[in-house]
Protein backbone atom coordinates (compact mmCIF):
# COMPACT_ATOMS: atom_id res chain seq x y z
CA UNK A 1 59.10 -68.29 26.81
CA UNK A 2 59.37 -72.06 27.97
CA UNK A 3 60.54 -72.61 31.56
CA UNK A 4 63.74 -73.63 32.37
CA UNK A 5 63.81 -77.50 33.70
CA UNK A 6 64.54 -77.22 37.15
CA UNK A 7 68.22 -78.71 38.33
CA UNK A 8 68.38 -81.61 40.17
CA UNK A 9 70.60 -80.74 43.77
CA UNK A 10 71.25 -84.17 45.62
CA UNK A 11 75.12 -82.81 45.66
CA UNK A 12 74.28 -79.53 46.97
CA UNK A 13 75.97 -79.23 50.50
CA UNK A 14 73.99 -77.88 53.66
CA UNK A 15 76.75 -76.00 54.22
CA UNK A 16 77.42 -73.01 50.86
CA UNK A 17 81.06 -73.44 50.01
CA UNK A 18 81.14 -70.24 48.86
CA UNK A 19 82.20 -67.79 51.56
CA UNK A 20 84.84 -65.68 50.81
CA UNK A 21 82.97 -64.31 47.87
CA UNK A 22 82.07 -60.90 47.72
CA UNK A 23 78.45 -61.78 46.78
CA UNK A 24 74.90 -62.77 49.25
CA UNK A 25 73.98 -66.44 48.77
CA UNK A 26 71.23 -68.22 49.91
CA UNK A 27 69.16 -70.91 50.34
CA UNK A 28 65.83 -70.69 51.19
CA UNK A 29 62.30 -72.21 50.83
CA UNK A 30 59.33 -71.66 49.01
CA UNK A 31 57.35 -70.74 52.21
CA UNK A 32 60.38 -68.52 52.73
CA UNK A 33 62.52 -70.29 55.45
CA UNK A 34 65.89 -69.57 55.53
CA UNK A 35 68.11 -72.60 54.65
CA UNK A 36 71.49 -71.25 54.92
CA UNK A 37 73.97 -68.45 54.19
CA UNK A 38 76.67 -67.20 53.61
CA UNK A 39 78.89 -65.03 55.45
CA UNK A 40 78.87 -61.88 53.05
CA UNK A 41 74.65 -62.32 53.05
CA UNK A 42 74.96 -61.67 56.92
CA UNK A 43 77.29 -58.64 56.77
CA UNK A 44 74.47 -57.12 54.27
CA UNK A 45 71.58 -57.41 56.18
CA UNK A 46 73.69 -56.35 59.19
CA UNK A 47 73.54 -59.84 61.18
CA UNK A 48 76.38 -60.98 63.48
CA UNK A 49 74.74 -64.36 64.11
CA UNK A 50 74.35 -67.45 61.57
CA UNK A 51 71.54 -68.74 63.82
CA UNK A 52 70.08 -65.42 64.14
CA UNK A 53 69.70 -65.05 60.63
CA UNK A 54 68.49 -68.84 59.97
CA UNK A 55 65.77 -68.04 62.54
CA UNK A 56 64.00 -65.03 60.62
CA UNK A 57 61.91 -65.63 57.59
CA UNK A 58 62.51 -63.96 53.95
CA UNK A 59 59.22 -62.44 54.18
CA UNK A 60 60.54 -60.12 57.28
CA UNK A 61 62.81 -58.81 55.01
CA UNK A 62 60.69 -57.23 52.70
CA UNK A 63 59.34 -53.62 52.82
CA UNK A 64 56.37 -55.23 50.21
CA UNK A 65 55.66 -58.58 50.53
CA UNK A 66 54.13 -58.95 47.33
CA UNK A 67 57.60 -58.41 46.00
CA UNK A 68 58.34 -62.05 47.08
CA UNK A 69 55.25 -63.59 45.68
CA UNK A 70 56.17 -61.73 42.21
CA UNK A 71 59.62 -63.63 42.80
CA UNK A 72 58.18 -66.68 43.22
CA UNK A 73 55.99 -66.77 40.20
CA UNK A 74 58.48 -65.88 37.93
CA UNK A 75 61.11 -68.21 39.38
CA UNK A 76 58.17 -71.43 39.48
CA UNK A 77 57.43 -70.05 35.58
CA UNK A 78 60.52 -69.63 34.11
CA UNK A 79 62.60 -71.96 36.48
CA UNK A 80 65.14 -68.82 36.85
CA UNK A 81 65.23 -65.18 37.36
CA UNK A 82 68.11 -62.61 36.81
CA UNK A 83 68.21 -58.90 38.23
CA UNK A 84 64.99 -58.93 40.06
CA UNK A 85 65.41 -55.57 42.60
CA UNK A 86 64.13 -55.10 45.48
CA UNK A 87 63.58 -53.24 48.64
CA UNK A 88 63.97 -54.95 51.93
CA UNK A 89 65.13 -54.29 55.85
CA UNK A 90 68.36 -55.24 57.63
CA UNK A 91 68.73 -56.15 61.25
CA UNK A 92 68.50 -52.54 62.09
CA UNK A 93 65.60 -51.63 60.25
CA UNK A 94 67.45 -49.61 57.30
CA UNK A 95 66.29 -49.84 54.01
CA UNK A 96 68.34 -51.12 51.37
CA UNK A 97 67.68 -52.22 47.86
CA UNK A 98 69.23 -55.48 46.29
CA UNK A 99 69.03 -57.09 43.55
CA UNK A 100 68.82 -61.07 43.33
CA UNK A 101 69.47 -63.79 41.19
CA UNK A 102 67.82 -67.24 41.56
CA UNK A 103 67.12 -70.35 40.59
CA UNK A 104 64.68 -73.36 41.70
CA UNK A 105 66.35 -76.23 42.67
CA UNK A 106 64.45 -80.07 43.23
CA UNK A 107 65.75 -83.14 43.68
CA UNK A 108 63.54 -86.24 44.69
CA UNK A 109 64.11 -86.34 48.26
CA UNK A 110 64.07 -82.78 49.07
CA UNK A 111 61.11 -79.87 48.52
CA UNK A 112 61.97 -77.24 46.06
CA UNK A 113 64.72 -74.47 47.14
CA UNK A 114 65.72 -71.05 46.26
CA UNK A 115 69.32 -71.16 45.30
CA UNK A 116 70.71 -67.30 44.46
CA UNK A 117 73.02 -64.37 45.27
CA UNK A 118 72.10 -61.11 46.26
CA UNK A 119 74.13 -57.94 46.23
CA UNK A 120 73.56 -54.37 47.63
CA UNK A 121 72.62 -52.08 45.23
CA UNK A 122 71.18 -49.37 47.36
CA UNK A 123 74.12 -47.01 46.25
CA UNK A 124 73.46 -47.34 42.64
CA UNK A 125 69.90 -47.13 42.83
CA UNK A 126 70.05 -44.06 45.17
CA UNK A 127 72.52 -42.68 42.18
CA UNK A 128 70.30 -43.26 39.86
CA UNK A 129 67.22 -41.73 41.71
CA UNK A 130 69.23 -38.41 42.52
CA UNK A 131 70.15 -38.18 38.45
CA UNK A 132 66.72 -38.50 37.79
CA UNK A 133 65.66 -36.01 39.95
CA UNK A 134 68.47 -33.35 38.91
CA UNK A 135 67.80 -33.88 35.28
CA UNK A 136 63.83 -33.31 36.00
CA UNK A 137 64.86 -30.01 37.76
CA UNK A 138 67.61 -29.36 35.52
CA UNK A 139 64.58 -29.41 32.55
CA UNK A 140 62.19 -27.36 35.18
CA UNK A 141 64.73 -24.87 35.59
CA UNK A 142 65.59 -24.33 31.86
CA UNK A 143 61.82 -24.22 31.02
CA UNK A 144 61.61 -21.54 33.55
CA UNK A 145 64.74 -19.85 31.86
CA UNK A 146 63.14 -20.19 28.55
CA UNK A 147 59.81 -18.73 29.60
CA UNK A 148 61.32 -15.89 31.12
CA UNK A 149 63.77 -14.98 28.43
CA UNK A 150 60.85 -14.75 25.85
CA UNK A 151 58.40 -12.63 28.24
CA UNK A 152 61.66 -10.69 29.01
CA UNK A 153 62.47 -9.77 25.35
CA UNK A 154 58.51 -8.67 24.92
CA UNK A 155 59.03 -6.42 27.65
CA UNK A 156 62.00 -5.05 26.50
CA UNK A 157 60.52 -4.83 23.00
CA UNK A 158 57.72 -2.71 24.03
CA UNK A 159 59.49 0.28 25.27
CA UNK A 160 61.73 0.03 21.90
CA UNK A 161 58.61 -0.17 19.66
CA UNK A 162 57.94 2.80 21.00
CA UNK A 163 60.97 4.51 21.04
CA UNK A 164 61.17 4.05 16.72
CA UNK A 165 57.44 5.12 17.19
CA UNK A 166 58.13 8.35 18.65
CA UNK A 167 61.11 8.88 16.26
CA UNK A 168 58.82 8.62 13.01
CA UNK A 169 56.67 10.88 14.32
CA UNK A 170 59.01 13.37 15.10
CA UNK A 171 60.29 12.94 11.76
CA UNK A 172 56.83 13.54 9.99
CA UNK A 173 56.24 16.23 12.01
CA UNK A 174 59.29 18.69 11.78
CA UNK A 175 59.37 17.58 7.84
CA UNK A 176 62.26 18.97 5.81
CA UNK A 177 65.44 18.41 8.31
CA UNK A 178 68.87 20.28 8.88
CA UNK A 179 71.41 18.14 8.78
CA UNK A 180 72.38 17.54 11.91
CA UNK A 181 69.09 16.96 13.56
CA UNK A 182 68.50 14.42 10.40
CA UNK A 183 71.99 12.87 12.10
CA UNK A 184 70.65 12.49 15.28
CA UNK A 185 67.11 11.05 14.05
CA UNK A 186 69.45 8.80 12.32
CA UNK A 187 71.14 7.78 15.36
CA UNK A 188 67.82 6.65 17.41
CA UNK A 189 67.29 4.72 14.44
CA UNK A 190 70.50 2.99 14.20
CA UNK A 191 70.57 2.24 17.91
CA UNK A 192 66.57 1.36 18.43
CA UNK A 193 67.65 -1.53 15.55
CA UNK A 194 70.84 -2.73 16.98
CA UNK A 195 69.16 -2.93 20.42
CA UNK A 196 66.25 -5.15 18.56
CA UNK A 197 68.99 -7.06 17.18
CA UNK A 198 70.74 -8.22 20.37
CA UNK A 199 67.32 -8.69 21.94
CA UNK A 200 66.43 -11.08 19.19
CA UNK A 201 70.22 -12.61 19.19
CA UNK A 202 69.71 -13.04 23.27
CA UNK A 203 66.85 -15.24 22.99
CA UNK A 204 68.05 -17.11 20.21
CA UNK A 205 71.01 -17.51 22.36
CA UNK A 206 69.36 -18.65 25.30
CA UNK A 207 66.98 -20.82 23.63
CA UNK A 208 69.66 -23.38 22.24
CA UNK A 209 69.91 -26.08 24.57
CA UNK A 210 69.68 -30.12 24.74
CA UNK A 211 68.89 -31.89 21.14
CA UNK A 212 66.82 -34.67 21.23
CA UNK A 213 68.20 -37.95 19.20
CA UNK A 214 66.23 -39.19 15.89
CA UNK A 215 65.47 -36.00 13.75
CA UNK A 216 67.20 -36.51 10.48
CA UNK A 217 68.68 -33.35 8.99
CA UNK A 218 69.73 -32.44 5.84
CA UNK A 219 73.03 -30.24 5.99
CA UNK A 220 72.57 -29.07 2.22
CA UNK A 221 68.84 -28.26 3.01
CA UNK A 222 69.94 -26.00 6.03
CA UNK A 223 72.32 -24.48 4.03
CA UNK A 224 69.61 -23.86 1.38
CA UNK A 225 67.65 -22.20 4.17
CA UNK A 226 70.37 -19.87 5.23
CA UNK A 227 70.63 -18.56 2.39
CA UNK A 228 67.28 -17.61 1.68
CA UNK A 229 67.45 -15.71 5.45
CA UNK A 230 70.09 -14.11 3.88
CA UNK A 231 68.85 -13.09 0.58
CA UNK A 232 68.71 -9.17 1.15
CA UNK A 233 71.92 -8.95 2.16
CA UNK A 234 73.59 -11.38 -0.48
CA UNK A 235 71.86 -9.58 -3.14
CA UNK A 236 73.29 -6.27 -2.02
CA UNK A 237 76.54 -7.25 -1.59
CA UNK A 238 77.53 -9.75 -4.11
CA UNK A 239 78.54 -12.61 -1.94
CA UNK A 240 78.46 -15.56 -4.13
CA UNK A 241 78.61 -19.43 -2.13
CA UNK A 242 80.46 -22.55 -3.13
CA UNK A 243 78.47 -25.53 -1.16
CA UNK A 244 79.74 -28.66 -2.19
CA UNK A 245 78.41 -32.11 -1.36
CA UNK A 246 77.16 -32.70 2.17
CA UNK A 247 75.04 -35.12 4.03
CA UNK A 248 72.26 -35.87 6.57
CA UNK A 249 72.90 -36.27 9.89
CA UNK A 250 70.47 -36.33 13.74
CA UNK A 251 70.19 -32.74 14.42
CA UNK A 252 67.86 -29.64 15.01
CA UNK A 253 66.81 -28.61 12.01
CA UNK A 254 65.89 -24.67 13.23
CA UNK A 255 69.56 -24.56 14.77
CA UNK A 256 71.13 -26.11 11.75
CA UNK A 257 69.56 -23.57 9.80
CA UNK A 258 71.21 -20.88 12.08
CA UNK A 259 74.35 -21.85 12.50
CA UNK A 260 74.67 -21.78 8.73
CA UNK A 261 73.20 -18.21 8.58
CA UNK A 262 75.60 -16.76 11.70
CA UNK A 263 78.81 -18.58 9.94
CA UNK A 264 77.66 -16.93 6.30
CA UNK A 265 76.63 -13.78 7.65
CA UNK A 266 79.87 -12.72 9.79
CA UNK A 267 82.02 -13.92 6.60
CA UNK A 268 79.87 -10.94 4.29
CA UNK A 269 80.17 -8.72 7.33
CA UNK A 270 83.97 -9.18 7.50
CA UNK A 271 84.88 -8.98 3.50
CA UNK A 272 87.07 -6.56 3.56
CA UNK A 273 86.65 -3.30 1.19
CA UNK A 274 85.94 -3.79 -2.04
CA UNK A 275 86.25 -7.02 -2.02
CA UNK A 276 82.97 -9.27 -2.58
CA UNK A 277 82.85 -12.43 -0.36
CA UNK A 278 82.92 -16.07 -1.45
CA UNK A 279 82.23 -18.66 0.90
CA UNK A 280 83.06 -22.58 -0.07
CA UNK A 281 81.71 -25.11 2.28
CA UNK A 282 82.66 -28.87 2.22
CA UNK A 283 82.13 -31.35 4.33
CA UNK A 284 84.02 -35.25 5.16
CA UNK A 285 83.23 -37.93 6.93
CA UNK A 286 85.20 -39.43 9.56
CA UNK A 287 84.69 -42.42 12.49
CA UNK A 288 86.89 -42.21 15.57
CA UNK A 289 85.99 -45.01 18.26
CA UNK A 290 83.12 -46.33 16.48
CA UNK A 291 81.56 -42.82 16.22
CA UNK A 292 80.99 -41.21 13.32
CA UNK A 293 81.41 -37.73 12.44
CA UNK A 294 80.42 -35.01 9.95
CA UNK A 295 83.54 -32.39 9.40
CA UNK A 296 82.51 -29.39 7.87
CA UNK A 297 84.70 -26.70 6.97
CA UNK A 298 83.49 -22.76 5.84
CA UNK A 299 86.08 -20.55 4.57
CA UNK A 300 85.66 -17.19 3.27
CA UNK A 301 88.07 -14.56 2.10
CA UNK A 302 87.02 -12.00 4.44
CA UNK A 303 89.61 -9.80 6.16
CA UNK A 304 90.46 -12.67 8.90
CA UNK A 305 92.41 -11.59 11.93
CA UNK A 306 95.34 -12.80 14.39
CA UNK A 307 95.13 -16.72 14.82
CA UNK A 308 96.14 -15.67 19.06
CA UNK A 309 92.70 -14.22 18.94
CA UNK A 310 90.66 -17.24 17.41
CA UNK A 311 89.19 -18.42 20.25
CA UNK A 312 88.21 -15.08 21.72
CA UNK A 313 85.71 -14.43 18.66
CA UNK A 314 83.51 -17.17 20.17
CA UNK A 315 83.12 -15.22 23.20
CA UNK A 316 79.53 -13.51 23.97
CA UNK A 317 79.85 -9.56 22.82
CA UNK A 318 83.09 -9.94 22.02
CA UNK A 319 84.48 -7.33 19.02
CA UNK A 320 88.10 -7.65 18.14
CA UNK A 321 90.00 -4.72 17.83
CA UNK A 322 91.49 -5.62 14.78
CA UNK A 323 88.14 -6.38 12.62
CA UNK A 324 86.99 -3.49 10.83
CA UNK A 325 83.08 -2.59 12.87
CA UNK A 326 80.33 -3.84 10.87
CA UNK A 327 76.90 -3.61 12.13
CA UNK A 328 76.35 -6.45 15.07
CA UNK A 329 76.28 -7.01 18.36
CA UNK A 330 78.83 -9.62 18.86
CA UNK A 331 76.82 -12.96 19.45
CA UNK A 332 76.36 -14.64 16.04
CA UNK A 333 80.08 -16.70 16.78
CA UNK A 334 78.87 -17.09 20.08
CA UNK A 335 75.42 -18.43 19.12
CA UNK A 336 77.04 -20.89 16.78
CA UNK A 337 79.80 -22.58 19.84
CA UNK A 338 76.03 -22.93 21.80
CA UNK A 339 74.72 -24.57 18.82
CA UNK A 340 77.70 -27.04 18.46
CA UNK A 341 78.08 -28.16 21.51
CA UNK A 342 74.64 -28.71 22.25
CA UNK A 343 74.96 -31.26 19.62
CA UNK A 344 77.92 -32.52 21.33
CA UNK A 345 80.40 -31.27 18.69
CA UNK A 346 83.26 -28.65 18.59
CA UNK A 347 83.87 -25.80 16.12
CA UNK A 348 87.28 -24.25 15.56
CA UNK A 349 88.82 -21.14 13.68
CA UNK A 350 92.08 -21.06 11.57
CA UNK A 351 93.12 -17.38 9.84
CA UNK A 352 95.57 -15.20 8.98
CA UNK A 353 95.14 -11.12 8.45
CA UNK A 354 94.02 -10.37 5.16
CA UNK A 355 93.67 -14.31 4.00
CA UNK A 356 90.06 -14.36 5.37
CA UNK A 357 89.24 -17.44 7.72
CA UNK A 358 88.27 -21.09 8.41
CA UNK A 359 85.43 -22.91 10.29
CA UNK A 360 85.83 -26.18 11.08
CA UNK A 361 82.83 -27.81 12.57
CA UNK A 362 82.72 -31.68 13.67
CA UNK A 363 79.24 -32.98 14.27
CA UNK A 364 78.46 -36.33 15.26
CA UNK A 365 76.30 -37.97 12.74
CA UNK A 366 73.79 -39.41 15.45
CA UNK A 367 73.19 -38.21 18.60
CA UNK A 368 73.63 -40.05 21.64
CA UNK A 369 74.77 -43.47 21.83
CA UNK A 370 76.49 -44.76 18.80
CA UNK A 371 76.80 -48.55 17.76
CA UNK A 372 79.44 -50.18 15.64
């Protein structure tokens, strides 16, 4: 980049006319006397006195004088320099950062000057520091969280393992059972799985968190996916799916993936008797305030339930009282609010008893900042 020509100053008055801004100004010389000021400079670096001031030199100021010689360069290189920050003293000996503006100024009759302004900036900088620091803990702590939650569910695994273990044998070993002790074999079963389940449903739930920006999904490849997880269960019971056209948008894949299988898997689970489940999934497009936005909608005909309870079924181990009890443990709804918001989106429920129910999900279709 070529230098800026340096601006002539024979009309440049001794005296700044500028004092009842609410910005620093200076003058000052390449050695780093102090020309002049003006009044708001002095309340910054904490100076009653004009003359006082005038008498120090820039490079007293400074917590690292090589900060001034990096000024310097750039300002004789480039003729001007914007938002240069730095660290330097006040009167009392406080720290403070600023950040200057400046420009060299020659005339024929006159060395070079520094013209600029200066403002405070400590309080931003400081602001920015402390965010910095509470997102690196906030990320040390959730590691910490995430480590723990997976050596927690192998602990709590083992003793289970052991527990179905113990439970075959028994079986194998008595052979030929009555019927109630078959019941009650059936029981540990039934309750070593549904404990496995909400172990596994824990972690997943504890695992979705922040979603980093650039990783291009595929909505109609997640929904793919889901439906292989599901395959089993679909095959058992019927369910046939209605996925229309959808689109690819900055997401996790893995949690894509599941939030497909949770919505698809609680509509087969709440079908009602008899009746085999069809799920039809569409999706628009919308742009509100230069964002744009992926609105997906999955309605089955399931047994749905009071719309004064919709928001309730997003709720951790929550069970309404007015579903019919499938197998579960009350977290795949739950799961699926952690996995849309952590993509900054929202998810909704509209139903009526008997006429099964609608998902509503609006996803951004890039994360973080979004340009026109």
């Amino acid at each position: 980049m070529s230098a800026e020509p340096p601006i002539e100053a024979h009309h440049l008055s001794e005296r700044l006319l500028l004092e009842d801004i609410p910005i620093g100004v200076f003058i000052t010389a390449l050695d780093g006397t102090i020309l002049d000021a003006n009044e708001t400079l002095l309340e910054i670096m904490g100076y009653d006195s004009r003359a006082e001031f005038l008498e120090t030199n820039v490079e007293s100021h400074y917590d690292d004088p090589e900060e001034r010689e990096r000024l310097i360069a750039e300002v004789r290189h480039r003729g001007i320099v914007r938002g240069f920050e730095m660290r330097a003293r006040r009167r009392d000996g406080s720290g403070a950062w600023f950040r200057v503006a400046a420009r060299l100024v020659t005339d024929t009759d006159e060395s070079p000057r520094l013209v600029g302004f200066i403002e405070d900036v400590t309080a931003e900088v400081e602001t920015a520091s402390e965010l910095a620091d509470l997102t690196t803990r906030i990320e040390q702590r959730n590691q910490d969280l995430d480590r723990f939650a997976s050596v927690a569910a192998h602990d709590l695994k083992q003793p289970l393992r052991k527990i179905q273990a113990f439970a075959n044998m028994l079986e194998d070993n008595l052979g030929e059972l009555d019927q109630r002790s078959a019941s009650y074999l059936g029981s540990i079963h039934g309750a070593a799985d549904r404990l496995r389940h909400l172990i596994d449903s824990l972690l997943t739930l504890s695992r979705v968190g922040r979603v980093a920006d650039g990783t291009l999904v595929d909505l109609h490849e997640a929904t793919q996916g889901a439906l292989e997880d599901l395959g089993p269960v679909l095959e058992d019971t019927g369910a046939s799916f209605d996925i229309g056209d959808l689109t690819v948008i900055e997401a996790d894949r893995s949690q894509m993936r599941q939030l497909f299988t949770n919505l698809f898997s609680n509509s087969v689970k709440f079908s009602g008797d008899g009746v085999k489940t069809h799920v039809v999934v569409r999706a628009v497009m919308t742009e509100d305030n230069g964002t744009r936005w992926c609105e997906l909608s999955v309605a089955d005909n399931g047994v749905g339930f009071s719309p004064e309870l919709a928001d309730r079924v997003f709720q951790p181990f929550e069970q309404l009282a007015t579903q019919a009890q499938p197998e579960g443990v009350g977290l795949g709804l739950a799961i699926c609010r952690r996995i849309v918001t952590a993509h900054s989106g929202t998810i909704a429920v509209t139903t009526t008893p008997g006429d099964g129910a609608t998902f509503t999900i609006r996803l951004p279709i890039a994360q973080g900042k979004q340009e026109d």
